[in-house]
N, C-alpha and C. Protein backbone atom coordinates (compact mmCIF):
# COMPACT_ATOMS: atom_id res chain seq x y z
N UNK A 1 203.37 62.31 -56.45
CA UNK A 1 203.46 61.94 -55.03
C UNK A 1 202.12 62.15 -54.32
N UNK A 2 201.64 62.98 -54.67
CA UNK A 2 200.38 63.56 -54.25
C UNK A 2 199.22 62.20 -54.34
N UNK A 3 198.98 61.57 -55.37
CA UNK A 3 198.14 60.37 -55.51
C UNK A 3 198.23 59.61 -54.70
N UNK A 4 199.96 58.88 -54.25
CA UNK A 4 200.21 57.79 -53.46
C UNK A 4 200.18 58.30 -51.51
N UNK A 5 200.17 59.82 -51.53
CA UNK A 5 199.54 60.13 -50.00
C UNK A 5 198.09 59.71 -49.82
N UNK A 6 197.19 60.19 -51.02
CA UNK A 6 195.75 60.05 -50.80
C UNK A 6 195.48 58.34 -50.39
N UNK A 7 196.40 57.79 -51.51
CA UNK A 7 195.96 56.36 -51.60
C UNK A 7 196.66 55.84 -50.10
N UNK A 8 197.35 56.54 -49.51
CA UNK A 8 198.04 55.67 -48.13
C UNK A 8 197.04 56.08 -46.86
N UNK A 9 195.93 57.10 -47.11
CA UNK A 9 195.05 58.12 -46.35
C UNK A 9 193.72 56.77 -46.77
N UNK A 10 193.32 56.95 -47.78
CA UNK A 10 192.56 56.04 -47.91
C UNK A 10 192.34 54.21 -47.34
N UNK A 11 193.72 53.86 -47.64
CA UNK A 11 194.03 52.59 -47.03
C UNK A 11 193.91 52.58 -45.93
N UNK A 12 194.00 53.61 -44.78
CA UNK A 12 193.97 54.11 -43.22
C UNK A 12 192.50 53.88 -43.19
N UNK A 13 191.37 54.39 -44.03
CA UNK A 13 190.44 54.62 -43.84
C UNK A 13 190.51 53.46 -43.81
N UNK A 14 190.25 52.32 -44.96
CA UNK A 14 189.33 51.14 -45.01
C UNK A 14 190.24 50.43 -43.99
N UNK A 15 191.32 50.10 -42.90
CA UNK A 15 191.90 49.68 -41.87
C UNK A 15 191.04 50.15 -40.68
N UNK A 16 190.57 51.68 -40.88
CA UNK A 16 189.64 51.97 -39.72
C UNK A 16 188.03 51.13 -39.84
N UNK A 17 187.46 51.28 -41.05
CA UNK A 17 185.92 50.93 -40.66
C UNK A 17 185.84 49.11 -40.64
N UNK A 18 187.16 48.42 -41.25
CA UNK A 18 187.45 47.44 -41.02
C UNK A 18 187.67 46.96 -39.37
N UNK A 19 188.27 48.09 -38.85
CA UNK A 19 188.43 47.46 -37.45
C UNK A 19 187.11 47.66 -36.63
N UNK A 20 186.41 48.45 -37.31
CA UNK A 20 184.78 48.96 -36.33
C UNK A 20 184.10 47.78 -36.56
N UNK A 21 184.28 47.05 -37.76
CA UNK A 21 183.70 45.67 -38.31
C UNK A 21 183.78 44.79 -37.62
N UNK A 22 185.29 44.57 -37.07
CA UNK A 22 185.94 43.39 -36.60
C UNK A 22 185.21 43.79 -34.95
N UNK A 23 184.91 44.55 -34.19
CA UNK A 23 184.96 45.27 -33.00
C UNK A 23 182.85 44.94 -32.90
N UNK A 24 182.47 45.38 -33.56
CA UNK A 24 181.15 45.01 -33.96
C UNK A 24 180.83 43.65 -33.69
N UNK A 25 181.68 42.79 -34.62
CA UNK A 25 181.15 41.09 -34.61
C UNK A 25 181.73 40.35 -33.01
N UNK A 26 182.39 40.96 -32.43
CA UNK A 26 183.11 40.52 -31.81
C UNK A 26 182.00 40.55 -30.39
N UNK A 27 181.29 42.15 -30.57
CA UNK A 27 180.04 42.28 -29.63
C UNK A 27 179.24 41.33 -29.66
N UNK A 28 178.75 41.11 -31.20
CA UNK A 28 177.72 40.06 -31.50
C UNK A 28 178.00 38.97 -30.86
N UNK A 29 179.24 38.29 -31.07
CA UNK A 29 179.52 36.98 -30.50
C UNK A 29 179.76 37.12 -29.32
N UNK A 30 179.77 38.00 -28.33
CA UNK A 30 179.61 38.30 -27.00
C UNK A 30 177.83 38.09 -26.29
N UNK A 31 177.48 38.38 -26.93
CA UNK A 31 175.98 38.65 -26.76
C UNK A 31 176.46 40.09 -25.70
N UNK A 32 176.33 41.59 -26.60
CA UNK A 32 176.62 42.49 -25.98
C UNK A 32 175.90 43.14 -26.60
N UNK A 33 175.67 42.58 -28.12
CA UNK A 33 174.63 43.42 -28.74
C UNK A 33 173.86 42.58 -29.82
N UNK A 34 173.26 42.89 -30.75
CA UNK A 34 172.35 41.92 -31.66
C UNK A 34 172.70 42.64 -33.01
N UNK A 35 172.76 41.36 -33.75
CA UNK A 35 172.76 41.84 -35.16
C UNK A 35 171.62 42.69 -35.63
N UNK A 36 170.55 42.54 -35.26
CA UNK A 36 170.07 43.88 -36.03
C UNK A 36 169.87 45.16 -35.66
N UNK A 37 170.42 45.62 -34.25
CA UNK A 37 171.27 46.54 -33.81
C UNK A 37 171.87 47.09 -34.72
N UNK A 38 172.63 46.43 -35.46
CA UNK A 38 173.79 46.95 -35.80
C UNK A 38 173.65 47.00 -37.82
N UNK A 39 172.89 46.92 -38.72
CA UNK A 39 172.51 46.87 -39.37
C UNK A 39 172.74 48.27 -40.31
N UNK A 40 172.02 49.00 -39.78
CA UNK A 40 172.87 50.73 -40.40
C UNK A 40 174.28 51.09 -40.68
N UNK A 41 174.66 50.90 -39.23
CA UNK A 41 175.89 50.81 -39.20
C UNK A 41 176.89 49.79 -39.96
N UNK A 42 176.26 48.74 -40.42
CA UNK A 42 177.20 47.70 -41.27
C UNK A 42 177.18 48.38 -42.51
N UNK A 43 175.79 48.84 -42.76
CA UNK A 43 175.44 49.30 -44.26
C UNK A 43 176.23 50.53 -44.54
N UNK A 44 176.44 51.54 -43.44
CA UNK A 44 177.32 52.61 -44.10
C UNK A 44 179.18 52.33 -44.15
N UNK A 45 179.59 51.34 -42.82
CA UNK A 45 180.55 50.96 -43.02
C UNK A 45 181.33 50.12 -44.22
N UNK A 46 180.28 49.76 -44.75
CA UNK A 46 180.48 49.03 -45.83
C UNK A 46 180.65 50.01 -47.36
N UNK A 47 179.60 50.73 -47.58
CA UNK A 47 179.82 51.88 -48.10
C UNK A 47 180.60 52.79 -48.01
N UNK A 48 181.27 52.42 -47.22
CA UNK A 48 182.50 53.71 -46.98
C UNK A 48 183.56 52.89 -47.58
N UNK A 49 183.59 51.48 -47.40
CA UNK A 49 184.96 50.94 -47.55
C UNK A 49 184.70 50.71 -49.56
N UNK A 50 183.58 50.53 -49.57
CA UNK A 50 182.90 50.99 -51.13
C UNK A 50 183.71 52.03 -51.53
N UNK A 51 183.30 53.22 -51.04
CA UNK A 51 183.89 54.68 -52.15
C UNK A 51 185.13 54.64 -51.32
N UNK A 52 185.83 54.19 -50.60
CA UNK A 52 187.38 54.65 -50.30
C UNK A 52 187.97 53.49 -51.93
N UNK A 53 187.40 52.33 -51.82
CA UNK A 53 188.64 51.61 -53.03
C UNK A 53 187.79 52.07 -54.31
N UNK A 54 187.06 52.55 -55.03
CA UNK A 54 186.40 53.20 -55.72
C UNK A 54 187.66 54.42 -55.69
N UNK A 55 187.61 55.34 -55.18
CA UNK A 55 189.26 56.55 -55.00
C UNK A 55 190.07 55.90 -55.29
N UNK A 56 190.54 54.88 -54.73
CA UNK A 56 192.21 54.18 -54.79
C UNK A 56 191.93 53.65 -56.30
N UNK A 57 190.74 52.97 -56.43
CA UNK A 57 191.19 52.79 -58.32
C UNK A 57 191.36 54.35 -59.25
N UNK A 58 190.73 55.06 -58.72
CA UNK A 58 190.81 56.35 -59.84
C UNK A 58 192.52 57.21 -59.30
N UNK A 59 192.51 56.82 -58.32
CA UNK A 59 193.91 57.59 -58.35
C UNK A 59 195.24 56.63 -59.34
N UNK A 60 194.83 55.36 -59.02
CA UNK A 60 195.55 54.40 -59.53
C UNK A 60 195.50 54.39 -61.13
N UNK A 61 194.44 55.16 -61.75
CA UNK A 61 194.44 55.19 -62.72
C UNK A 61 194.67 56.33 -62.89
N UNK A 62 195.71 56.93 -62.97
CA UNK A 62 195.90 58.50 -63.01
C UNK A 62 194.99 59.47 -62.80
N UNK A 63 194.07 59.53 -61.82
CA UNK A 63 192.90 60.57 -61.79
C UNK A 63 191.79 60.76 -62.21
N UNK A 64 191.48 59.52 -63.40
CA UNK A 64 190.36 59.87 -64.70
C UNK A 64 189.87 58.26 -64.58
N UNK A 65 188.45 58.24 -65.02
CA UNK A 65 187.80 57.19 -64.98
C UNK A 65 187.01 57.52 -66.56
N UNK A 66 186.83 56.31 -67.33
CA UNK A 66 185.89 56.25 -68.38
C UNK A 66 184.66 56.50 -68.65
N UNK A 67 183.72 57.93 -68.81
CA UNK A 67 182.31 58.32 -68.90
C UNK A 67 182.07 57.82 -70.28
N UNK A 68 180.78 57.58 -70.03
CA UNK A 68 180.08 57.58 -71.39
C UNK A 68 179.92 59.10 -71.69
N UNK A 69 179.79 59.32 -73.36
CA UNK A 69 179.55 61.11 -73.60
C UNK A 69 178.88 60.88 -74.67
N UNK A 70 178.62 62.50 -75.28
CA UNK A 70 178.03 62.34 -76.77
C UNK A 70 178.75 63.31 -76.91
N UNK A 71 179.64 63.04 -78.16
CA UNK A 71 180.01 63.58 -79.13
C UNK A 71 179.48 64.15 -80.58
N UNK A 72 179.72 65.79 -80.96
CA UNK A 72 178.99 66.49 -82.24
C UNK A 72 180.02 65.33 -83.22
N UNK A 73 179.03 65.15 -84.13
CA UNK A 73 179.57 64.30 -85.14
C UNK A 73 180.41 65.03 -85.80
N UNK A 74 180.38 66.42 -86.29
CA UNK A 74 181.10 66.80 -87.62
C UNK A 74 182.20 67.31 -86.56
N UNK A 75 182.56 67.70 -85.50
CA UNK A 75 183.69 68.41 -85.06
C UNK A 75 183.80 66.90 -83.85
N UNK A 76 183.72 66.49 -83.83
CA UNK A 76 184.30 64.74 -82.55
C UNK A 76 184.19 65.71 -81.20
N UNK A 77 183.89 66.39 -80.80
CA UNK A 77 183.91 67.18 -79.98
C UNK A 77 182.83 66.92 -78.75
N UNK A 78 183.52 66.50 -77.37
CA UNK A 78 182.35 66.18 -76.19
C UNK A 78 181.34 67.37 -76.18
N UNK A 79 180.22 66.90 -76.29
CA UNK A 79 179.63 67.84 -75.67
C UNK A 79 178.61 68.02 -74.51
N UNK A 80 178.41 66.55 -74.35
CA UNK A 80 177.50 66.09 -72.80
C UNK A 80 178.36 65.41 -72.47
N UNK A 81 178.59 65.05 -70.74
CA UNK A 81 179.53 64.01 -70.68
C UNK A 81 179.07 64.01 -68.89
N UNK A 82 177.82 64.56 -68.90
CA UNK A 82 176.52 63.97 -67.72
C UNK A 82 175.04 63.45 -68.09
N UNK A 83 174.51 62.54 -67.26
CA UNK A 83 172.94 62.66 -67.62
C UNK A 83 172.52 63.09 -66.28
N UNK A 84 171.29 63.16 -66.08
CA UNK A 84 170.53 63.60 -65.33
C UNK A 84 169.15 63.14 -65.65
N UNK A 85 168.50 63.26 -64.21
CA UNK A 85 166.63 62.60 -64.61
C UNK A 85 166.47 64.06 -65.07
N UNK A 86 165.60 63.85 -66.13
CA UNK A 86 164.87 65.13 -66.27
C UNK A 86 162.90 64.61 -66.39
N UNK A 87 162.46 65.46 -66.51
CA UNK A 87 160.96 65.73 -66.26
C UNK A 87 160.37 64.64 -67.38
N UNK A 88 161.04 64.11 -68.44
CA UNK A 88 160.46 63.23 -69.17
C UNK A 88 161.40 61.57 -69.04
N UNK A 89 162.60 61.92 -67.89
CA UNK A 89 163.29 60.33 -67.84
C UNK A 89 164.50 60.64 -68.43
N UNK A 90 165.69 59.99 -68.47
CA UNK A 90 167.12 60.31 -68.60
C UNK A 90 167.16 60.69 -69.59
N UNK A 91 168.51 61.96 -69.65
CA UNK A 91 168.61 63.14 -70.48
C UNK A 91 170.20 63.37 -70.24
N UNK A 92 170.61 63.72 -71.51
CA UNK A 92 172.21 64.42 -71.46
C UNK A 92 172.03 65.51 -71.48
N UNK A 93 173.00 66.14 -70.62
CA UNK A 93 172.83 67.97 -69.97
C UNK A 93 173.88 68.21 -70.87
N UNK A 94 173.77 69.01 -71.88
CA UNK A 94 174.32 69.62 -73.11
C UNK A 94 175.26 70.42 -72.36
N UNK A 95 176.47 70.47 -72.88
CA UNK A 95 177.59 71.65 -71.94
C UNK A 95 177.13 73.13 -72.92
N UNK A 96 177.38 74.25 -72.15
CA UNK A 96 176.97 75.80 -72.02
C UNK A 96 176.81 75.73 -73.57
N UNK A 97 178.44 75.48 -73.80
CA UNK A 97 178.42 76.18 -74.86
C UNK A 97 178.31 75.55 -76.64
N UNK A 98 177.29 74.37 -76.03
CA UNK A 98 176.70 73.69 -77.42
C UNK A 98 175.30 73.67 -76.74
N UNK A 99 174.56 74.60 -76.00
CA UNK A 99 173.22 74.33 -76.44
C UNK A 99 172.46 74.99 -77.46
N UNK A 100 173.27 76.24 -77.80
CA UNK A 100 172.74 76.92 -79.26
C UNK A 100 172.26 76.00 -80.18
N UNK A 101 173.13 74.78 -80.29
CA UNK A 101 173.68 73.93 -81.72
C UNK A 101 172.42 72.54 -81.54
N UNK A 102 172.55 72.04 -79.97
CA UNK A 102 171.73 70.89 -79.41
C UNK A 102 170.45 71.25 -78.75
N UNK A 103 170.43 72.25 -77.79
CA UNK A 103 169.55 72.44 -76.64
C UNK A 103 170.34 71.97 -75.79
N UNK A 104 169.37 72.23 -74.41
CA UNK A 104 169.80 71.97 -73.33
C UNK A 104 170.24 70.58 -73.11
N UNK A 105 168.66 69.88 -72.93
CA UNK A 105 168.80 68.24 -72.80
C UNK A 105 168.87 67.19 -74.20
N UNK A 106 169.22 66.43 -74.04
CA UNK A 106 168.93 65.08 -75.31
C UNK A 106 168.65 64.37 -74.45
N UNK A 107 167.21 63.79 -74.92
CA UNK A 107 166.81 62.76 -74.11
C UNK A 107 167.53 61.48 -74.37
N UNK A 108 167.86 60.79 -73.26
CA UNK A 108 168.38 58.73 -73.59
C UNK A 108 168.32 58.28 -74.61
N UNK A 109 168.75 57.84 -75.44
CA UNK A 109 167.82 57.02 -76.10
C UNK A 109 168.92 55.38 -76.42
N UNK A 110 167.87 54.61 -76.90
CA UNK A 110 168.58 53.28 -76.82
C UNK A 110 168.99 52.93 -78.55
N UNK A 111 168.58 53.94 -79.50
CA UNK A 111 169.45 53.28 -80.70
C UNK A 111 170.02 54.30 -80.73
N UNK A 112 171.37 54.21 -81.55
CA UNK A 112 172.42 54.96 -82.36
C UNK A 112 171.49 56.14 -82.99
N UNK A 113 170.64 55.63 -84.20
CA UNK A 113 170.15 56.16 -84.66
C UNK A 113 169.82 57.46 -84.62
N UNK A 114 169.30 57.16 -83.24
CA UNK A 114 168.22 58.64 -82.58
C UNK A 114 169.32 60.04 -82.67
N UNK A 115 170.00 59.25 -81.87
CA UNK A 115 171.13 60.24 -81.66
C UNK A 115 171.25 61.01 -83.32
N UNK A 116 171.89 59.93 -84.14
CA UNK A 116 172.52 60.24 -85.10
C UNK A 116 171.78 61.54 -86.17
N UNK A 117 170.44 61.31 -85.50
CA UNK A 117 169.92 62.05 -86.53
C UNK A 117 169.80 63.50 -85.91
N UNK A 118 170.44 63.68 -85.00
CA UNK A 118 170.60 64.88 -84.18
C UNK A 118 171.86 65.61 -84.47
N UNK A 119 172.83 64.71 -85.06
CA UNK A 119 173.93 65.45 -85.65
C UNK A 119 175.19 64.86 -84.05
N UNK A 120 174.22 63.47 -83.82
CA UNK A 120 175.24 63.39 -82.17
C UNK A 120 176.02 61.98 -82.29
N UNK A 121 177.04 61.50 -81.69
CA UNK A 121 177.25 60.14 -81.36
C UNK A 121 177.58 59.46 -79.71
N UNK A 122 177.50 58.45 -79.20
CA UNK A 122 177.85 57.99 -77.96
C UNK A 122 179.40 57.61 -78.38
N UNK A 123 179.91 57.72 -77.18
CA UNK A 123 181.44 57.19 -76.82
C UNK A 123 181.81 57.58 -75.59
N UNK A 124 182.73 56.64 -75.53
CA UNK A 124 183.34 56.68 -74.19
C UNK A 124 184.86 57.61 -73.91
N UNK A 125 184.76 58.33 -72.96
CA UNK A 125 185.85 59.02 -73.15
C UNK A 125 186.66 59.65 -71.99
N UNK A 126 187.70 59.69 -70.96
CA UNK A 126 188.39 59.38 -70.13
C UNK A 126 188.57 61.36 -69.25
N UNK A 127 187.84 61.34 -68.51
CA UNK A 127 187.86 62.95 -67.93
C UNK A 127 188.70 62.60 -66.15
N UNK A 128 189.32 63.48 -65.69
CA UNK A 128 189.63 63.87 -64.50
C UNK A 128 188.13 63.45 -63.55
N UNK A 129 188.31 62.66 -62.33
CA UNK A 129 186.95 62.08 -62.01
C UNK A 129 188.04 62.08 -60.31
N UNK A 130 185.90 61.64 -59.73
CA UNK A 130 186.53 61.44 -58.20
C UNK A 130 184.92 60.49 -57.84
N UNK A 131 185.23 60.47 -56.81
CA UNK A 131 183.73 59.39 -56.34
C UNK A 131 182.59 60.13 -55.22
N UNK A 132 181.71 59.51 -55.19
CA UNK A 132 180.73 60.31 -53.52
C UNK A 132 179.63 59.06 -53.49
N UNK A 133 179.06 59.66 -52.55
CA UNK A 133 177.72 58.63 -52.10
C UNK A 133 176.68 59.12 -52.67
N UNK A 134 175.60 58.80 -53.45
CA UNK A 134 174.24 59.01 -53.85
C UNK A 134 173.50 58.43 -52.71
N UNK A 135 172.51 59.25 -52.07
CA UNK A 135 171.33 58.14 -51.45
C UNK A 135 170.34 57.09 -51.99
N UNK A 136 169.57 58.23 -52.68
CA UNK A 136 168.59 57.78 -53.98
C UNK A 136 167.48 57.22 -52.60
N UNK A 137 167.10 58.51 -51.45
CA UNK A 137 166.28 58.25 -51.33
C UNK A 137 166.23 58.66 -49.25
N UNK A 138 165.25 59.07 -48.86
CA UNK A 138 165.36 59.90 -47.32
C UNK A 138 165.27 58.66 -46.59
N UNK A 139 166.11 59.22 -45.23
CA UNK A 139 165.51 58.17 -44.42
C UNK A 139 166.25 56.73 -44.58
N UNK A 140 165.97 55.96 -43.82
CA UNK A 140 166.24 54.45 -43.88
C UNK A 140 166.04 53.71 -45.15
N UNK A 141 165.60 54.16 -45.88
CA UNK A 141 165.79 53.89 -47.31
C UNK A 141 166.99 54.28 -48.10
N UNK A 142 167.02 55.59 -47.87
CA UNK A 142 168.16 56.34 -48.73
C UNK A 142 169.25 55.38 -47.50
N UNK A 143 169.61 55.46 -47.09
CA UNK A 143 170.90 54.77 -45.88
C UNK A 143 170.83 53.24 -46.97
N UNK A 144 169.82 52.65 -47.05
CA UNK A 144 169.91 51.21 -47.54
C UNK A 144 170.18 51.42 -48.97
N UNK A 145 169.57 51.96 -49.35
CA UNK A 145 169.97 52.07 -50.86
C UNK A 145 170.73 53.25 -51.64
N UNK A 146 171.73 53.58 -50.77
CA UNK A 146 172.98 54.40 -51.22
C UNK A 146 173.84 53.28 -52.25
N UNK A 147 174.51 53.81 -52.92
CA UNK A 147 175.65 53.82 -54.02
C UNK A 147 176.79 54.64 -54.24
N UNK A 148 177.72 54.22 -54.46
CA UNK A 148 178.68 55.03 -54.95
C UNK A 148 178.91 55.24 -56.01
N UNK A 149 178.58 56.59 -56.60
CA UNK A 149 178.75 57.20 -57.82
C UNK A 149 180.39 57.51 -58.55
N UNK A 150 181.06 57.61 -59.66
CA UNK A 150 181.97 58.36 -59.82
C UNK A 150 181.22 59.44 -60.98
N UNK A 151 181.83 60.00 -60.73
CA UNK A 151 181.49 61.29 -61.47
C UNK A 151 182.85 62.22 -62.35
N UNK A 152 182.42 63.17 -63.36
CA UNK A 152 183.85 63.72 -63.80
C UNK A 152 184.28 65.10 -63.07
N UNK A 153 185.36 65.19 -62.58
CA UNK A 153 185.75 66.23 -61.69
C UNK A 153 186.28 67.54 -62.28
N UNK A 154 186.72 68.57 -61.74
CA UNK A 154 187.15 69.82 -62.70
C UNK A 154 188.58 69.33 -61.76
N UNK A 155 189.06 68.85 -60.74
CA UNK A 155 190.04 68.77 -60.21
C UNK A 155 190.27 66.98 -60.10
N UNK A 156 192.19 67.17 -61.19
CA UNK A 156 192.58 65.31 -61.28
C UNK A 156 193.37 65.82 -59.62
N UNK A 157 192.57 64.53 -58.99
CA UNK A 157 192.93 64.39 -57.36
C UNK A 157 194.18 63.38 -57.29
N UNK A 158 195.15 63.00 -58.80
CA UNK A 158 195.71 62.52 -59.17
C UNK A 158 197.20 63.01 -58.64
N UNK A 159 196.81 64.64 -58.93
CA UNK A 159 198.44 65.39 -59.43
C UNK A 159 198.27 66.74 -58.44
């Protein structure tokens, strides 16, 4: 029950920044205000209505969304299932308790191979997840070039 409140909370939302939309153009075609006035404000409204149905699919999918991971070959066992920039360019953040076995980071890499010879494999694999905004950047930049991330959660916002 808990999923289908969020998802009826959410639907409220995108009904609200939808009506700020409709309320917005309505100025424009007034000549009350100017479209590029209003430009920020389209960009985050829009982004909002972004990560609200971004939520409504992960609740809709029971809570969990599909990460890429790396798995230890001899035990199938996740053991990264984030990247991160690191100081030399994308890297899997090894969980606690396989960096004895891996290290910390494994850097990207684009063949199988690389991996493989690390004792690692890629796959995809289905964790408890939720969504947010990334900027990717300060200022009127970061505002323009936000995204919505999902990410894997310690809490299914499912149940």
């Amino acid at each position: 029950m808990k999923a289908q409140e969020l998802i009826k909370q959410l639907e409220s939302e995108i009904e609200h920044y939808n009506s700020i939309i409709e309320n917005r153009y309505e100025r424009i075609a007034e000549g009350l205000t100017d479209m590029d006035d209003c430009y920020v404000s389209q960009r985050i409204n829009g982004l909002n209505i972004n990560l609200a149905k971004t939520k409504i699919d992960i609740l809709k999918n029971g809570g969990t969304a599909p990460f890429d991971v790396l798995r230890d070959i001899e035990t199938n066992e996740v053991v990264s299932k984030k990247e991160v920039l690191g100081q030399y360019g994308v890297c899997h953040l090894i969980e606690d308790e396989y960096v004895s076995k891996f290290g910390r980071f494994v850097a990207s890499a684009k063949k199988e191979s690389t991996y493989t010879k690390k004792g690692l494999k890629r796959d995809m694999a289905e964790f408890p997840a939720w969504a947010t905004t990334k900027a990717n950047g300060d200022g009127m930049y970061g505002a323009y070039m936000s995204s919505v991330v999902v990410f894997p959660s310690k809490k299914n916002y499912a149940i």
